[in-house]
Protein backbone atom coordinates (compact mmCIF):
# COMPACT_ATOMS: atom_id res chain seq x y z
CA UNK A 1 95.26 95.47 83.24
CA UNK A 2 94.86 95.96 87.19
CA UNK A 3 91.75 94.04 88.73
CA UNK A 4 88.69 96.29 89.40
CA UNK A 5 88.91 98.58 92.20
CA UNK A 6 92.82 98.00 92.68
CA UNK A 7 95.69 100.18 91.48
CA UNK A 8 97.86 99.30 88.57
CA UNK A 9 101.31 99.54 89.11
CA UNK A 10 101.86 97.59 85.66
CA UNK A 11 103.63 94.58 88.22
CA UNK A 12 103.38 91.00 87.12
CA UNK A 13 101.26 88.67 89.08
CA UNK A 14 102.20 85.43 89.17
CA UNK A 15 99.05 82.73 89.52
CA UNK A 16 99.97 79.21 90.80
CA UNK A 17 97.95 75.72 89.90
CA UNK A 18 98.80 72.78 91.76
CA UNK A 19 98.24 69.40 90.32
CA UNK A 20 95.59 67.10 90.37
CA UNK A 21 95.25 63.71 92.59
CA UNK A 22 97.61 61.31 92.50
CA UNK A 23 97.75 58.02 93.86
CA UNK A 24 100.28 59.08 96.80
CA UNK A 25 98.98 62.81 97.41
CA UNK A 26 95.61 60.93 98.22
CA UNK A 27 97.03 58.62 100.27
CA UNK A 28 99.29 61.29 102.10
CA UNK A 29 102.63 59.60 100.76
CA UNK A 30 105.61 62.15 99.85
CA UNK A 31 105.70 62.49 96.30
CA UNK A 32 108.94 64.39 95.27
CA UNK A 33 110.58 63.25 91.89
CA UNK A 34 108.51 59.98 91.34
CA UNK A 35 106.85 61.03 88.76
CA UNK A 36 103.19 59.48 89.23
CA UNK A 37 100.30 60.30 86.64
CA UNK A 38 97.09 62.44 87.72
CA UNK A 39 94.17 59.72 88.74
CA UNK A 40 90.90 60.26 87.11
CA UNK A 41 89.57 62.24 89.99
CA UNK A 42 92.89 64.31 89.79
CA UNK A 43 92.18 64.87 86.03
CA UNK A 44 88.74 65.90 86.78
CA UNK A 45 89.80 68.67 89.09
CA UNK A 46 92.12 69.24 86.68
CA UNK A 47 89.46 70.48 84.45
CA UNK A 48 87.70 72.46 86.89
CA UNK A 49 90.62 74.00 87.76
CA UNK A 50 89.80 76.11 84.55
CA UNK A 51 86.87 77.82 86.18
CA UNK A 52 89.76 79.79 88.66
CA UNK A 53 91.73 80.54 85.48
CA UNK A 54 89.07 81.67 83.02
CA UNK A 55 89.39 84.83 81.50
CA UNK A 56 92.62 85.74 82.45
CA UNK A 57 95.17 86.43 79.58
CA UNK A 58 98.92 84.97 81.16
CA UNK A 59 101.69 86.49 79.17
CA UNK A 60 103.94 83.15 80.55
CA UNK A 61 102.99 79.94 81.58
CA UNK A 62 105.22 77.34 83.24
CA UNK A 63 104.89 74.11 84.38
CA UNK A 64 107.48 71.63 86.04
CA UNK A 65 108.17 68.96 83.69
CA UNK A 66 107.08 66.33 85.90
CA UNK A 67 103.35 64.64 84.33
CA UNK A 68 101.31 65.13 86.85
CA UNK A 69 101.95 68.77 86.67
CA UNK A 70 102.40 68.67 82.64
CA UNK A 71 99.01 66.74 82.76
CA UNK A 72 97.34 69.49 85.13
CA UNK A 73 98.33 72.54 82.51
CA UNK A 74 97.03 70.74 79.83
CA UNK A 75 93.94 69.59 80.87
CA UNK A 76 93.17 73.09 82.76
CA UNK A 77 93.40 74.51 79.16
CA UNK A 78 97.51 75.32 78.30
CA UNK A 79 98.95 72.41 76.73
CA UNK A 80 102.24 75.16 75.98
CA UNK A 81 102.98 75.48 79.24
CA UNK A 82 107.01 75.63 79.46
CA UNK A 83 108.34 73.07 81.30
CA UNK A 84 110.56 75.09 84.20
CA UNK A 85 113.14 72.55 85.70
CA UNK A 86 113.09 74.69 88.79
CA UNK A 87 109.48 74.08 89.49
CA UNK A 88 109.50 70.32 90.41
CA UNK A 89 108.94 69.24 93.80
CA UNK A 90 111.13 69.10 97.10
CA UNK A 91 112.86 65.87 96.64
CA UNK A 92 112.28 64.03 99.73
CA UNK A 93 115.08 62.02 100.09
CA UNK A 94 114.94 58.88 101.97
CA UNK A 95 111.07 59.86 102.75
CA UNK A 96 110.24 59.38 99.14
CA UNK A 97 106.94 57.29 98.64
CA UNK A 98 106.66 57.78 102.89
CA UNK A 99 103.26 58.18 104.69
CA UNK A 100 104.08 61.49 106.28
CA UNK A 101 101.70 59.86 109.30
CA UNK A 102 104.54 57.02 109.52
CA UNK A 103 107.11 59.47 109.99
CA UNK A 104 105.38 61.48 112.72
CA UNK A 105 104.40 57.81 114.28
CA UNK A 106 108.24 57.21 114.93
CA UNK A 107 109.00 60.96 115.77
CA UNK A 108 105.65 63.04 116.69
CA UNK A 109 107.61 65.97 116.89
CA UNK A 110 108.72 66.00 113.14
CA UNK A 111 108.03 68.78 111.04
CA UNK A 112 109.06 69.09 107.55
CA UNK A 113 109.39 72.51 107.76
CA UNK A 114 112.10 72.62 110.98
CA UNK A 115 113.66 68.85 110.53
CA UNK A 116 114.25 68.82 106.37
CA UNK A 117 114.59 65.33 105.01
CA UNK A 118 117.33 62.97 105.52
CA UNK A 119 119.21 62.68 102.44
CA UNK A 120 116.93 64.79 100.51
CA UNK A 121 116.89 69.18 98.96
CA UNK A 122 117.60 71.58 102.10
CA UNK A 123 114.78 73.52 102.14
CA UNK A 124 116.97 76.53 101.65
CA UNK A 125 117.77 74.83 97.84
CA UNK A 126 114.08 74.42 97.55
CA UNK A 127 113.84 77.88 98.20
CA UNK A 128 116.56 79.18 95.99
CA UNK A 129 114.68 77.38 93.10
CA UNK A 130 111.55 79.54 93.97
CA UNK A 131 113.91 82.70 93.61
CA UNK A 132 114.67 81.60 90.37
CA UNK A 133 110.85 81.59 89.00
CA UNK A 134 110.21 84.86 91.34
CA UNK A 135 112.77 86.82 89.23
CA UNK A 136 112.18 85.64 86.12
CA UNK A 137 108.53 85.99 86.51
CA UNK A 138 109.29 89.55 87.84
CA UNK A 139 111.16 90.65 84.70
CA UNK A 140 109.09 89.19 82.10
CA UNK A 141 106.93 91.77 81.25
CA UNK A 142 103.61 90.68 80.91
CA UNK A 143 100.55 91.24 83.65
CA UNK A 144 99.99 87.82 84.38
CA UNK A 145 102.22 84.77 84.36
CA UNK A 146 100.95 81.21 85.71
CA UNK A 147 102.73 78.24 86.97
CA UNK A 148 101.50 75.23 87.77
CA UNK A 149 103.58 73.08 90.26
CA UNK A 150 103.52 70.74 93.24
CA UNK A 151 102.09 71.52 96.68
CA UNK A 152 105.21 71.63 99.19
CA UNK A 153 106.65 73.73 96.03
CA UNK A 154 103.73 76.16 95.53
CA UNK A 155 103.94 77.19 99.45
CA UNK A 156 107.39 77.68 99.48
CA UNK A 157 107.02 79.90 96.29
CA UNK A 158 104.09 81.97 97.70
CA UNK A 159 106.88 82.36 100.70
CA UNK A 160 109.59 83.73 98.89
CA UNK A 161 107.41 85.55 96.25
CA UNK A 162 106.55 87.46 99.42
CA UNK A 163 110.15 87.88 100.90
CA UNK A 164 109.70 85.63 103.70
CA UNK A 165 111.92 82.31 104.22
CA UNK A 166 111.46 79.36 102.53
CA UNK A 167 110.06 77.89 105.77
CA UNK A 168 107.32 80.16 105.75
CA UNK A 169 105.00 77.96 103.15
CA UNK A 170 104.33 76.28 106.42
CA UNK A 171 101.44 78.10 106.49
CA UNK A 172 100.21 78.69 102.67
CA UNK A 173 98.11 75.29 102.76
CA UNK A 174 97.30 74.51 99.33
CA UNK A 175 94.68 71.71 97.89
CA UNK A 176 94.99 69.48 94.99
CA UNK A 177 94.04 71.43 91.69
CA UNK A 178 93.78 74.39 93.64
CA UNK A 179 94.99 77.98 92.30
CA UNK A 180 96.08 81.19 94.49
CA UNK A 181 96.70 84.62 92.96
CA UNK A 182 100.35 86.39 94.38
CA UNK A 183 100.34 89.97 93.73
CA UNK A 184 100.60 93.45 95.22
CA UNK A 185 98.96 95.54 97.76
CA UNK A 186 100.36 98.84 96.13
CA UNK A 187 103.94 97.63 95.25
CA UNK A 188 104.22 95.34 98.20
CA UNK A 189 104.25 91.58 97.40
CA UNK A 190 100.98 90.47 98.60
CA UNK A 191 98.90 87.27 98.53
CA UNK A 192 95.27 88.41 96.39
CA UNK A 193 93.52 84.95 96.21
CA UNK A 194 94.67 81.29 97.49
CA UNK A 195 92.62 78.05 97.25
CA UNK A 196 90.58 78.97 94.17
C-alpha cells in the first residue's frame, strides 16, 4: 500500500536504520569490521528509532551481522532481522580505529570518497555489495523491506539504490539511529524521507 497522496506502482521501498552510538562513531574514529557494542546513549536512540518505523508493515528485514547493527534492529523492535553479510561496513583498512580528523591533519586534502583507504574495500566493492541488497530487495515482493546498517554503508546504498556511483553517498549524510525512506517518484528511484 502506496503512501497517501502518492501513486502505487506496487515497487518495494527499501527503509534504512543506522546504528546507535558507539564508542568510536562518537568519538569520530573509523569503525569498519571492529565490531564495537551500541553505548547506552546509542541503545537509547536505538529505541527511539522506533518512532520513524512505527506502523509500517516490512515484508524483509535485514541487518548486517555486526552487534552494533544486530543490537540496533532489536532494540528498534525486530529482533528477526536477517543478518545480510553484504551489509557490514566499508572496511577501512589501515584507517581502522583512526580519528578521521588525524587523517585530514597529515593530508587536509583527504577525502574518503576520492582517496579510498590504504589497504582497505575499494569503494567500487563497497558499492557492488549495495547492488547486491538493491536487487534482492527489488525482487522480493513485498512493499516495504528495511535494513539496518552502518553509516558510510547506508550512503553508499541510498547512492546506488538511486543509480548513481558509489561515490555519490558523499552527500546522503546520515546520523546515528537515524532512518531514511528510498523509494519512487513514479517508477524513478527516488529518495522519500532521510534523517528520520
Amino acid at each position: 500500500m502506496g503512501l497517501p497522496g502518492m501513486e502505487d506502482f506496487g515497487l518495494t521501498r527499501l527503509w534504512l536504520l543506522r546504528h546507535g552510538e558507539t564508542e568510536w562513531s562518537r568519538s569520530g574514529q573509523y569503525t569498519g569490521l571492529t565490531d564495537l557494542p551500541l553505548t547506552r546513549v546509542g541503545e537509547d536512540q536505538a529505541r527511539a528509532a522506533r518512532r520513524a518505523l512505527d506502523g509500517v508493515h516490512f515484508g524483509l528485514v535485514l541487518t548486517s551481522p555486526l552487534v552494533r547493527a544486530r543490537r540496533t534492529a532489536e532494540l528498534a523492535g525486530f529482533p528477526e532481522a536477517q543478518p545480510e553479510p553484504n551489509a557490514v561496513e566499508w572496511d577501512y583498512g589501515d584507517y581502522e580505529g583512526v580519528r578521521s580528523a588525524d587523517v585530514r591533519a597529515e593530508n587536509p586534502d583527504y577525502l574518503i570518497w576520492k582517496d579510498g583507504v590504504p589497504n582497505g574495500e575499494a569503494l567500487e566493492h563497497v558499492g557492488e555489495r549495495a547492488d547486491r541488497i538493491v536487487e534482492r530487495v527489488r525482487t522480493a515482493g513485498v512493499d516495504n523491506a528495511l535494513v539496518v546498517a552502518h553509516g558510510h554503508f547506508c550512503r553508499i546504498l541510498a547512492a546506488r539504490w538511486l543509480g548513481l556511483p558509489a561515490s555519490a553517498g558523499r552527500h546522503f549524510v546520515l546520523g546515528t539511529a537515524k532512518a531514511c525512506r528510498l523509494g519512487w517518484d513514479k517508477r524513478t528511484p527516488a529518495v522519500e524521507a532521510w534523517g528520520l
